[in-house]
C-alpha atoms as a PDB file:
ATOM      1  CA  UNK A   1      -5.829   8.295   6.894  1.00  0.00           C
ATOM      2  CA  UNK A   2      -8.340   6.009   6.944  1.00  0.00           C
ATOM      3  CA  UNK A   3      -7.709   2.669   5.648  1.00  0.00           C
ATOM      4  CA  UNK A   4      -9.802  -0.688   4.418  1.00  0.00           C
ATOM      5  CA  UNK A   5      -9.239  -4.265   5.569  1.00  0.00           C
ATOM      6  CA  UNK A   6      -7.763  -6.437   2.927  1.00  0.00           C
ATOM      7  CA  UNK A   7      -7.510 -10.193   2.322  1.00  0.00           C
ATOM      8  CA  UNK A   8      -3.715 -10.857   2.589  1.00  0.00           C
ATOM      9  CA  UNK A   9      -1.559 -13.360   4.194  1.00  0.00           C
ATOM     10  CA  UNK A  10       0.714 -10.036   4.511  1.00  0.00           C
ATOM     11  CA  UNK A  11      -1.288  -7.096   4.551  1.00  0.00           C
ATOM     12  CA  UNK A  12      -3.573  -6.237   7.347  1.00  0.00           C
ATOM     13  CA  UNK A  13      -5.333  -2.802   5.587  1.00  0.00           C
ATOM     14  CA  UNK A  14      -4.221  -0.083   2.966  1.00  0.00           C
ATOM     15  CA  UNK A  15      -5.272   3.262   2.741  1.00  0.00           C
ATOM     16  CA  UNK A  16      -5.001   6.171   0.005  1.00  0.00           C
ATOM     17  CA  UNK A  17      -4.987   9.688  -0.004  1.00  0.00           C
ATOM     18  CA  UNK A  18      -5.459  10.991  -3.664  1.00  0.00           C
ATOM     19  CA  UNK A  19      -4.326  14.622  -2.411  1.00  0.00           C
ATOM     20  CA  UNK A  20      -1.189  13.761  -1.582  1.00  0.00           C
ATOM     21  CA  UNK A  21      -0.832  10.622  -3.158  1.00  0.00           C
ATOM     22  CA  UNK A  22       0.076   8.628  -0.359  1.00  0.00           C
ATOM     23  CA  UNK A  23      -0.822   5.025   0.149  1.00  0.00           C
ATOM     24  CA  UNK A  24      -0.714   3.628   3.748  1.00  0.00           C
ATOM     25  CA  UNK A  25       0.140  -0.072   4.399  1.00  0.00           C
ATOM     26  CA  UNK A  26      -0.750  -1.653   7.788  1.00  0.00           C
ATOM     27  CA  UNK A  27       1.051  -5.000   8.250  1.00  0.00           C
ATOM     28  CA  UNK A  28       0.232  -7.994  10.135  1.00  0.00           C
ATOM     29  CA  UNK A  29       3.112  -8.500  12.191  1.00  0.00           C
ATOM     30  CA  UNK A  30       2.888  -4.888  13.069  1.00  0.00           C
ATOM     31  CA  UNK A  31       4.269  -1.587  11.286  1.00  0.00           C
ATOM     32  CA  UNK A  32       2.321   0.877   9.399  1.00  0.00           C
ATOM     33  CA  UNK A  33       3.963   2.784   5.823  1.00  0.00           C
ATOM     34  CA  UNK A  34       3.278   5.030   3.879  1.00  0.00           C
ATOM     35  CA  UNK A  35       4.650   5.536  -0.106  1.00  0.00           C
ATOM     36  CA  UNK A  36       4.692   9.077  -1.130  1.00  0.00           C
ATOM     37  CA  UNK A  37       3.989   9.910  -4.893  1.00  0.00           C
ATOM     38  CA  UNK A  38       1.683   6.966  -5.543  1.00  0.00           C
ATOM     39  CA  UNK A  39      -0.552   6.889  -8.888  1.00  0.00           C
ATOM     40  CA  UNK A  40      -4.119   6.450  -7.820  1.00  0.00           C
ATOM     41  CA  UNK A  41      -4.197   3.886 -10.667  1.00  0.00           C
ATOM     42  CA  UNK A  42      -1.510   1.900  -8.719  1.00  0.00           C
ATOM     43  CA  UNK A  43      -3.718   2.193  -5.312  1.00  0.00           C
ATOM     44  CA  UNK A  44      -6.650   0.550  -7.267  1.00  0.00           C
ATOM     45  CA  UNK A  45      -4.016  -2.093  -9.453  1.00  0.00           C
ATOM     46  CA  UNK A  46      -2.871  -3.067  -6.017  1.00  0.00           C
ATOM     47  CA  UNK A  47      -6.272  -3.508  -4.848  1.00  0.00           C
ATOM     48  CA  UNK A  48      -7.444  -5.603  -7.488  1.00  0.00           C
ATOM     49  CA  UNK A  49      -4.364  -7.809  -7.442  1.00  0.00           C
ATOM     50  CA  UNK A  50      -4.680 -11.519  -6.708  1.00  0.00           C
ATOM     51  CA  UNK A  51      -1.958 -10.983  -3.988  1.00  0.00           C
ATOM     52  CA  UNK A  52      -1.394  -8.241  -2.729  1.00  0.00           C
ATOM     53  CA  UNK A  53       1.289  -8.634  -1.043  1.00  0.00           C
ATOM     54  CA  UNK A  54       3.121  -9.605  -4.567  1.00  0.00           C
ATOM     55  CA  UNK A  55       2.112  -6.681  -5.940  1.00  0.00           C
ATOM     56  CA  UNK A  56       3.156  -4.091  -3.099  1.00  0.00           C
ATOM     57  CA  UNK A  57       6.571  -5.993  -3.357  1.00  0.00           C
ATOM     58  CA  UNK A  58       6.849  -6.069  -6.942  1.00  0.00           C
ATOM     59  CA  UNK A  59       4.926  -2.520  -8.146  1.00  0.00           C
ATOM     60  CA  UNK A  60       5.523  -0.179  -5.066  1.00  0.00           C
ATOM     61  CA  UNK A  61       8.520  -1.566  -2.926  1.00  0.00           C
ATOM     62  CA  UNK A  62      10.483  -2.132  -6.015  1.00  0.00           C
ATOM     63  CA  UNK A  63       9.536   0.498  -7.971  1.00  0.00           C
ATOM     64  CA  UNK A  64      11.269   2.928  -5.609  1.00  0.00           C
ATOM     65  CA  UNK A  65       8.977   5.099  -3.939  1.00  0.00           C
ATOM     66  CA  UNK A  66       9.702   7.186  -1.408  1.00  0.00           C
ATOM     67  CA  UNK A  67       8.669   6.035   1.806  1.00  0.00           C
ATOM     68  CA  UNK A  68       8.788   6.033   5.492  1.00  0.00           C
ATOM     69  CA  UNK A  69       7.425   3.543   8.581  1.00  0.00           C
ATOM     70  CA  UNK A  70       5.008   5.298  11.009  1.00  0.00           C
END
């Protein structure tokens, strides 16, 4: 999946695949994710958040999707 670089004291890139609905989180101090069953409208929310890292935490982490480290 190809993924964009992101301004984040967290968050190195993200990715999406609207196919699948899988977003793709590269960290900075290392580790890659992916969240399975992902709205596109929350790939472009979390994109358009102030912090992003806030919003992963607070709209994807929390929210319970399914998920596994690459």
């Amino acid at each position: 999946m190809q993924r964009i670089p992101v301004t984040s004291s967290n968050c190195a890139s993200v990715g999406y695949d609207a196919t699948t609905s899988t977003l793709e989180v590269e960290f900075k101090r290392g580790g890659v994710y992916q969240y399975f069953g992902v709205p596109a409208s929350e790939h472009a929310a979390l994109l358009a958040a102030s912090s992003i890292g806030g919003y992963l935490d607070a709209h994807i982490k929390k929210a319970g999707y399914r998920y596994e480290k690459l």
